[in-house]
Protein backbone atom coordinates (compact mmCIF):
# COMPACT_ATOMS: atom_id res chain seq x y z
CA UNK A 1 24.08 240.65 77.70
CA UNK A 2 22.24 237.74 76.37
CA UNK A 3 23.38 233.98 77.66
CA UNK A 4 24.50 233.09 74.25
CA UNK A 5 27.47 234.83 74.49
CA UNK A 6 27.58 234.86 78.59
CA UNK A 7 31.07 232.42 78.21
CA UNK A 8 32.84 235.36 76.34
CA UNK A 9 32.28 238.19 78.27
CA UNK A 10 35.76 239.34 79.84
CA UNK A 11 34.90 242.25 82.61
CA UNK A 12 38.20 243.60 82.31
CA UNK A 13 37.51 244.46 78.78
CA UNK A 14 35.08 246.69 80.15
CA UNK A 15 37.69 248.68 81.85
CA UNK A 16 39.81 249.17 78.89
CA UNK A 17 37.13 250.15 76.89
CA UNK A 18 35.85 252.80 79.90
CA UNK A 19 39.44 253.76 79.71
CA UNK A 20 39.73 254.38 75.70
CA UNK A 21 36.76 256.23 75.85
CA UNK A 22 37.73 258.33 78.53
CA UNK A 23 41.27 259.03 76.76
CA UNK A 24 39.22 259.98 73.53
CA UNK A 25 37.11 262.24 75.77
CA UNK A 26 40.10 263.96 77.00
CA UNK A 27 41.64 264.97 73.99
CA UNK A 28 38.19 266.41 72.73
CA UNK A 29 37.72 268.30 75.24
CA UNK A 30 41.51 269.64 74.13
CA UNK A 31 42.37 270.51 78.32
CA UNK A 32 45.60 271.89 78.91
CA UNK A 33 47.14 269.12 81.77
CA UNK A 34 47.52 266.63 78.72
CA UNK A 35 48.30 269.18 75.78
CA UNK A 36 51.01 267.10 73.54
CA UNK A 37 49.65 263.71 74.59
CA UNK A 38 48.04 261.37 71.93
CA UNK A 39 45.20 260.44 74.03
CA UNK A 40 42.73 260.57 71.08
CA UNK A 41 44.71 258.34 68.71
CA UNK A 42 45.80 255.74 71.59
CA UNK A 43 41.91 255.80 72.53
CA UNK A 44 40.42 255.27 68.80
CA UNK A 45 43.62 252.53 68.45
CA UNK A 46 42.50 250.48 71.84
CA UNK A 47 38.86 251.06 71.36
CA UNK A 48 39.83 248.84 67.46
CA UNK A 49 41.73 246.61 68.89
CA UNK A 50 39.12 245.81 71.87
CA UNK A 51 36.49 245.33 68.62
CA UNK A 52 38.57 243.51 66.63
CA UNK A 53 39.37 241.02 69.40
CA UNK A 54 35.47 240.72 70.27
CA UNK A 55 34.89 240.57 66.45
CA UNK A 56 37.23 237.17 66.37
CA UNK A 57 36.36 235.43 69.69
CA UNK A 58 32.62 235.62 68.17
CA UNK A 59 33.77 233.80 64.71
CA UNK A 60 36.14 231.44 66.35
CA UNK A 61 33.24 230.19 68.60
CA UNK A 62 31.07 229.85 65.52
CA UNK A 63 33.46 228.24 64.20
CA UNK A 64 34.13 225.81 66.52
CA UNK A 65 30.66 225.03 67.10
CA UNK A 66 29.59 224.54 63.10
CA UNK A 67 32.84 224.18 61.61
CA UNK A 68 32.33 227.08 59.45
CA UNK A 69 31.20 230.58 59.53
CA UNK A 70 28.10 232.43 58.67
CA UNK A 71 29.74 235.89 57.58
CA UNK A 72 25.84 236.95 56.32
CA UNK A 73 24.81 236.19 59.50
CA UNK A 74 27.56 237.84 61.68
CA UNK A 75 27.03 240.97 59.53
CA UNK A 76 23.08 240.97 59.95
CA UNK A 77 23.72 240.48 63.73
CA UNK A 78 26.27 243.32 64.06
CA UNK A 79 23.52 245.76 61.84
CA UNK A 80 20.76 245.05 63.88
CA UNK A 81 22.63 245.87 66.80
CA UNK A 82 24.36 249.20 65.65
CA UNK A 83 21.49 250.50 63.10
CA UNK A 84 19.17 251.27 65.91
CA UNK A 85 21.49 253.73 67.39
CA UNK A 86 23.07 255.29 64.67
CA UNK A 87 19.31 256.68 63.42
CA UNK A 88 18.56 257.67 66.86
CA UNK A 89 21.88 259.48 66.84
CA UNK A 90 21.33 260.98 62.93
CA UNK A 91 17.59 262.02 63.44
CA UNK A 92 17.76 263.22 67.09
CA UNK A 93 21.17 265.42 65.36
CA UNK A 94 18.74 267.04 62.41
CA UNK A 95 15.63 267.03 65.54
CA UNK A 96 18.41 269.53 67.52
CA UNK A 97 20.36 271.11 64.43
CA UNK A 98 23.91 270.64 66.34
């Protein structure tokens, strides 16, 4: 975490997205003790949510700073964070052949 955006980060947030995760992890892994429970879908929904909410506490602090809102730039931010990943994730998935 950066200082720029050291005034928005809400810990708790971290526990409902450990929480999400661990609900969509559950279902995948299709156990028995929660057969019948939505876990996945209520996981995916909070996980959106959590994103969403992140997503507009970013613009409304532009926004309140500038009095407007670079969309270009949010989007460039939000590639250059997730890119990196994603082609780690696709190349090291053709590296393994899973």
């Amino acid at each position: 975490m950066n200082g720029q955006n050291k005034e928005l980060w809400i810990s708790s947030i971290d526990g409902l997205r450990a929480i999400s995760v661990f609900a969509v992890l559950i279902h995948h892994f299709n156990t028995t003790a929660f057969k019948g429970w939505a876990l996945g879908t209520l996981g995916v929904a909070v996980f959106y949510s959590i994103s969403g909410l992140l997503a507009y506490l970013i613009l409304d602090k532009e926004f309140k700073a500038t009095g407007t809102i670079n969309y270009n730039a949010y989007i460039t931010r939000r590639t250059l964070r997730i890119w990196p990943l994603y082609f780690f994730v696709i190349l090291a998935t053709f590296a393994f052949e899973i």
